[in-house]
N, C-alpha and C. Protein backbone atom coordinates (compact mmCIF):
# COMPACT_ATOMS: atom_id res chain seq x y z
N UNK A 1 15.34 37.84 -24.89
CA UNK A 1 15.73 37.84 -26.29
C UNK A 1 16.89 36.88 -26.49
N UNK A 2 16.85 36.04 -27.81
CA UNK A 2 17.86 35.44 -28.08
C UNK A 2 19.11 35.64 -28.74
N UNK A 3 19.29 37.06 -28.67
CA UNK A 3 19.93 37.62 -29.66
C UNK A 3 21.15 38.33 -28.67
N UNK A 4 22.22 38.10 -29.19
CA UNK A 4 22.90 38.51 -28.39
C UNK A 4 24.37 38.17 -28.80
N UNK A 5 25.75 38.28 -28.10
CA UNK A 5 26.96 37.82 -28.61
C UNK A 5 27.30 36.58 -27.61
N UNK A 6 28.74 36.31 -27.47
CA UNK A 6 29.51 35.12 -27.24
C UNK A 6 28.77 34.99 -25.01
N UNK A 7 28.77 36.00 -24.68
CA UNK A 7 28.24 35.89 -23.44
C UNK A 7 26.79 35.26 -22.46
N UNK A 8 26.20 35.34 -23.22
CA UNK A 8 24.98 34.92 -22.86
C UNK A 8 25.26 33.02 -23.14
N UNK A 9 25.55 33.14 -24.27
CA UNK A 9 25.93 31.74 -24.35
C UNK A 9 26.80 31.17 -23.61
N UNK A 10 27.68 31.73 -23.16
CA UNK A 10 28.97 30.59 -22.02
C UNK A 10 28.49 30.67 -21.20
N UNK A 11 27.24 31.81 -20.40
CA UNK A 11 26.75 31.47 -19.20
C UNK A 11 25.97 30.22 -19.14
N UNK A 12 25.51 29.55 -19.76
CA UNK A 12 24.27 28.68 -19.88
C UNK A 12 24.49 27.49 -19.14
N UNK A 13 26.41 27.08 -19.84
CA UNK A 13 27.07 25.49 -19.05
C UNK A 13 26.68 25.90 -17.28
N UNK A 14 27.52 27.01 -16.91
CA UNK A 14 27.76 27.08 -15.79
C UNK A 14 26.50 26.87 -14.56
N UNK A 15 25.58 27.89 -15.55
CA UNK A 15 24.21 27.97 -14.53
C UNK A 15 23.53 26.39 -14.36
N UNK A 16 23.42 25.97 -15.39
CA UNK A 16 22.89 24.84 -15.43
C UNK A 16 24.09 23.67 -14.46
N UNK A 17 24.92 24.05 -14.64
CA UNK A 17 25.78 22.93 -13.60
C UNK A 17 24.95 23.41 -12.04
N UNK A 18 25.32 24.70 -11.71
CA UNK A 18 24.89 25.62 -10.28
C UNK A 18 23.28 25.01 -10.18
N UNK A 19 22.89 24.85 -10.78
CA UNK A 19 21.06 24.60 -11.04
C UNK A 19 21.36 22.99 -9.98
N UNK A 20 21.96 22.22 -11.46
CA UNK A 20 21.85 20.84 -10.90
C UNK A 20 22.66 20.30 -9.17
N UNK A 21 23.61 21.52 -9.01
CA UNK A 21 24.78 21.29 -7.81
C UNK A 21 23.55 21.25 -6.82
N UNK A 22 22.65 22.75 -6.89
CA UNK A 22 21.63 22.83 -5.95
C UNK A 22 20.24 21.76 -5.71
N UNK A 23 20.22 21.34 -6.82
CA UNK A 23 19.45 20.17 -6.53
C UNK A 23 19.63 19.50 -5.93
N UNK A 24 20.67 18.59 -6.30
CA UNK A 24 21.44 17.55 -5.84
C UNK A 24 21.57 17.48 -4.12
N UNK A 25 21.98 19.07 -3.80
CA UNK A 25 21.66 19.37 -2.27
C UNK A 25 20.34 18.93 -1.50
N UNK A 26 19.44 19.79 -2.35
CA UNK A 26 17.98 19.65 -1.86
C UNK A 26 17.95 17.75 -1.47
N UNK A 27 17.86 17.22 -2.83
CA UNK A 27 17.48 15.70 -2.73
C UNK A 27 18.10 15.46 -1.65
N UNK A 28 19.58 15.70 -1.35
CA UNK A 28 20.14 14.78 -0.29
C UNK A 28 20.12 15.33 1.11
N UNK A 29 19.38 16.82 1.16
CA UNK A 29 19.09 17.02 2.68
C UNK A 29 17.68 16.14 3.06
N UNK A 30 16.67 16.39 1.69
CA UNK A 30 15.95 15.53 2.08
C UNK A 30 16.02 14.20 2.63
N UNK A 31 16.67 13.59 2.05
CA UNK A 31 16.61 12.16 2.21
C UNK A 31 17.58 11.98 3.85
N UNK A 32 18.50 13.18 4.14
CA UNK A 32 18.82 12.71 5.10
C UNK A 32 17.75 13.28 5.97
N UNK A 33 16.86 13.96 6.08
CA UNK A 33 15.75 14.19 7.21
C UNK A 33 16.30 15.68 7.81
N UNK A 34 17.69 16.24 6.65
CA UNK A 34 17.86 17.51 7.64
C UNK A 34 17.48 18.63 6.88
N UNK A 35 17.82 19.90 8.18
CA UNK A 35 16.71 20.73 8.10
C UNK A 35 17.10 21.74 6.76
N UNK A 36 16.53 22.32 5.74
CA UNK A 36 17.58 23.25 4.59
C UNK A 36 17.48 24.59 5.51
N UNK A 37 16.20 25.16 5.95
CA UNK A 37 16.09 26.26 5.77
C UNK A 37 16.32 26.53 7.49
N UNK A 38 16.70 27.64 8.12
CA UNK A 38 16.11 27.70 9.15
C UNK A 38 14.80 28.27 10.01
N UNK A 39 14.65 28.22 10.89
CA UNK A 39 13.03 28.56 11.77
C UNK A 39 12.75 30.16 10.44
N UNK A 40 13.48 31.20 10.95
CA UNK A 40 13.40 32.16 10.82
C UNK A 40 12.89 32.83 9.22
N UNK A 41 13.33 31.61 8.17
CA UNK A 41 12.68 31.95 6.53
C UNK A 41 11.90 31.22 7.18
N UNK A 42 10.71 30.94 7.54
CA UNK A 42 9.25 30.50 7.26
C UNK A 42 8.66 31.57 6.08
N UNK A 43 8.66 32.55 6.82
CA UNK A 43 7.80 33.84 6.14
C UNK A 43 7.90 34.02 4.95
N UNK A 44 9.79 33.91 4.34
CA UNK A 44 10.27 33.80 3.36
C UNK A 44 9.73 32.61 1.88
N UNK A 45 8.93 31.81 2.78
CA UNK A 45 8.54 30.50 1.91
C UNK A 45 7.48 30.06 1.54
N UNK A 46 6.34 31.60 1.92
CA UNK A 46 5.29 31.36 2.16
C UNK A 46 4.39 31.56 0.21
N UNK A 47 3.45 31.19 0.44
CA UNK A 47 2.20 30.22 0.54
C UNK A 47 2.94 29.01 1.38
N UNK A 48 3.82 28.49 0.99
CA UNK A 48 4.16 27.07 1.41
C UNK A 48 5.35 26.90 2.80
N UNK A 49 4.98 27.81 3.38
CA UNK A 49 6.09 27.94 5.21
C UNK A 49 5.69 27.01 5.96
N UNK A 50 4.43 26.68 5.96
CA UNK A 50 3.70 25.88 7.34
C UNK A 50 2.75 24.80 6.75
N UNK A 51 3.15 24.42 5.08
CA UNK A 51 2.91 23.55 4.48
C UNK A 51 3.08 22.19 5.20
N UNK A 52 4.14 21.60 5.42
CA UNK A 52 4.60 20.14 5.78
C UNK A 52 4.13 19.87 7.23
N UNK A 53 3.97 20.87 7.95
CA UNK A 53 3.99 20.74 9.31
C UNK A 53 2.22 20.33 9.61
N UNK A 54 1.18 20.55 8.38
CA UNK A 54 -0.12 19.73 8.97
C UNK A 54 -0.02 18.65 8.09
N UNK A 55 0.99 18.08 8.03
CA UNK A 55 0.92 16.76 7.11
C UNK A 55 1.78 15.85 8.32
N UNK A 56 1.23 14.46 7.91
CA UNK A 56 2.17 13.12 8.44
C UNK A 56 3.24 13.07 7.64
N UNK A 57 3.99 12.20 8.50
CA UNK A 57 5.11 12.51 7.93
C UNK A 57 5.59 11.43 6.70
N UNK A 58 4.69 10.06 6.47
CA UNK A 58 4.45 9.43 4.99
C UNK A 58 3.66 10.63 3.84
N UNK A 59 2.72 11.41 4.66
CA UNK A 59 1.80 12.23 3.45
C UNK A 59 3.60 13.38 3.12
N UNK A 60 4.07 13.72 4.24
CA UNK A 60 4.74 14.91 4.05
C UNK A 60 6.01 14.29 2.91
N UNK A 61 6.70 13.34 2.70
CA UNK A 61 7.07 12.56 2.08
C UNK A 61 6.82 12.24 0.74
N UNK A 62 5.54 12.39 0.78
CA UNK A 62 4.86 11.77 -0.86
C UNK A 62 4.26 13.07 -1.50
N UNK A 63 4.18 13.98 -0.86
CA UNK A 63 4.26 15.39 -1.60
C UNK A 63 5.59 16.17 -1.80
N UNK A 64 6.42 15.85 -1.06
CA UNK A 64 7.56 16.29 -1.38
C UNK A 64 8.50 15.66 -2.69
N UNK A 65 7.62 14.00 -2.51
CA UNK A 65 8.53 13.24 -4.36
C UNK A 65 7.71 14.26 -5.31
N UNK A 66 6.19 14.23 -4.89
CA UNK A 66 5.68 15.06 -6.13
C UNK A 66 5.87 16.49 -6.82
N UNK A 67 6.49 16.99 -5.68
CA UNK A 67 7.21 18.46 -5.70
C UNK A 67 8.16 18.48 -6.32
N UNK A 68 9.48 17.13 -5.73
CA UNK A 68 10.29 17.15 -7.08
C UNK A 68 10.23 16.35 -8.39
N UNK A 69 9.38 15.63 -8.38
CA UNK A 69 8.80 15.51 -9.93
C UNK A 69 8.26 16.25 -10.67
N UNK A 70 7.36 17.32 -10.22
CA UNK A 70 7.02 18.17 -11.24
C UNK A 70 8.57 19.10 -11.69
N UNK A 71 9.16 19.42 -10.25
CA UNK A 71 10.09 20.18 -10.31
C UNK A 71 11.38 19.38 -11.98
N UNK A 72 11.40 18.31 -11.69
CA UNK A 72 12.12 17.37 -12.92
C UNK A 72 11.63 17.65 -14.47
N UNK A 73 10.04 17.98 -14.45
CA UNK A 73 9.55 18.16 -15.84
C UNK A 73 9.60 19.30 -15.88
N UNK A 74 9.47 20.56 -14.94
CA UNK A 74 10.23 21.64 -15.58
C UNK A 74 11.35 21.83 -15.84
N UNK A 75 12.44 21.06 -15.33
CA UNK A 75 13.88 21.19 -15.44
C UNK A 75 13.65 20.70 -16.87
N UNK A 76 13.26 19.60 -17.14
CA UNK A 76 13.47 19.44 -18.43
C UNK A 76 12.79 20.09 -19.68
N UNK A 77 12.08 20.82 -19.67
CA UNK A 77 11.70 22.06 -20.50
C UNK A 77 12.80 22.95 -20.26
N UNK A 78 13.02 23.16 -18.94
CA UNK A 78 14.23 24.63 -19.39
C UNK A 78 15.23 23.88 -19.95
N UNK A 79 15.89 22.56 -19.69
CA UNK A 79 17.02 22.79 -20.27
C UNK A 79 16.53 22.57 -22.03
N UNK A 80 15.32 21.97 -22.36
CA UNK A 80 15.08 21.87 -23.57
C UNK A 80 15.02 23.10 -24.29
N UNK A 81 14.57 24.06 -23.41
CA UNK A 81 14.96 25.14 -24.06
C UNK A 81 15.88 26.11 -24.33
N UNK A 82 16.87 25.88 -23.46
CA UNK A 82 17.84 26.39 -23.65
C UNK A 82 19.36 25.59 -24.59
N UNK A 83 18.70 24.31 -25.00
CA UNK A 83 19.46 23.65 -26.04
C UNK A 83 18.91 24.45 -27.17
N UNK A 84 17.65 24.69 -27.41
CA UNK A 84 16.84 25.44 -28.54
C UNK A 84 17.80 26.72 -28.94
N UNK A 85 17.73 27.66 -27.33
CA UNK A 85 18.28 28.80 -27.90
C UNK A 85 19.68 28.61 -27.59
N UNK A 86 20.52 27.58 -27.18
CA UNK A 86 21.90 27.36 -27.71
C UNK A 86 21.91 27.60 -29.72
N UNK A 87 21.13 26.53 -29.76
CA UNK A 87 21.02 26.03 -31.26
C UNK A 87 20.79 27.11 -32.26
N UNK A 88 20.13 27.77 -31.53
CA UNK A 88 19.77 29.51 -32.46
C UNK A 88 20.88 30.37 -32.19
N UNK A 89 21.72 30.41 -31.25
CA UNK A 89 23.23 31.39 -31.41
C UNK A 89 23.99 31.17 -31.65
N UNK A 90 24.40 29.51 -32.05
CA UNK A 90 25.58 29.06 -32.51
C UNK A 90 24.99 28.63 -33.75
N UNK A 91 25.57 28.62 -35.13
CA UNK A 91 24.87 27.77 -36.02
C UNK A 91 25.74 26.85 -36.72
N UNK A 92 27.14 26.96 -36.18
CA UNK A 92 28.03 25.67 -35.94
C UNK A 92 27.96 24.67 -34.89
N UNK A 93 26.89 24.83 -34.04
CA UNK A 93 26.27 24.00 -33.13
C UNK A 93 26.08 22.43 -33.62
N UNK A 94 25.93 22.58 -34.96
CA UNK A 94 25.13 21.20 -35.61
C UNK A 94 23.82 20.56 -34.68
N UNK A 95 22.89 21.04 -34.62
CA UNK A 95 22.12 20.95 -33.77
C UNK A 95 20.47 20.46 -34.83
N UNK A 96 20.12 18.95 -34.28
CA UNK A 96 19.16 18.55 -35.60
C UNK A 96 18.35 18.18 -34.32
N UNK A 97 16.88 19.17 -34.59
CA UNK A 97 16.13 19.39 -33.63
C UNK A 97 14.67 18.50 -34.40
């Protein structure tokens, strides 16, 4: 629900910073080749635990950009939506949608 007082709304900056901090991680363990998770969450990750490991490691690579590309067009729906329901709890927002 969008309805609510001054709280729900100041959480929104923060999470969304915490959102992007964690990204930012992901991309750059990737790119350095190190490991995020250890042996022991496989189980934890599953459908997708033992995903990368029957792939090469160009295929494992080019599903992983596509993973975070889709992952990018949902980011950008949530935050689109949560400018929406910014825009609906503040209505000093000035917000021209």
């Amino acid at each position: 629900s969008l309805s609510g007082g001054s709280a729900p709304r100041n959480q929104i900056s923060p999470k969304l910073s915490e959102l992007k901090t964690g990204i930012h991680l992901l991309i750059r363990a990737n790119e350095d080749g190190a490991e995020i998770f250890p042996d022991s969450s496989a189980l934890q990750l599953a459908p997708y635990g033992n995903y990368y490991q029957s792939l090469g490691t160009d295929e494992s690579l080019r599903r992983t950009y596509e993973l975070l590309a889709c992952f990018k067009k949902d980011m950008h729906k949530v935050e689109t939506y949560l400018t929406v329901a910014k825009c609906r709890l503040s209505p000093e927002a000035n917000c021209t949608l």
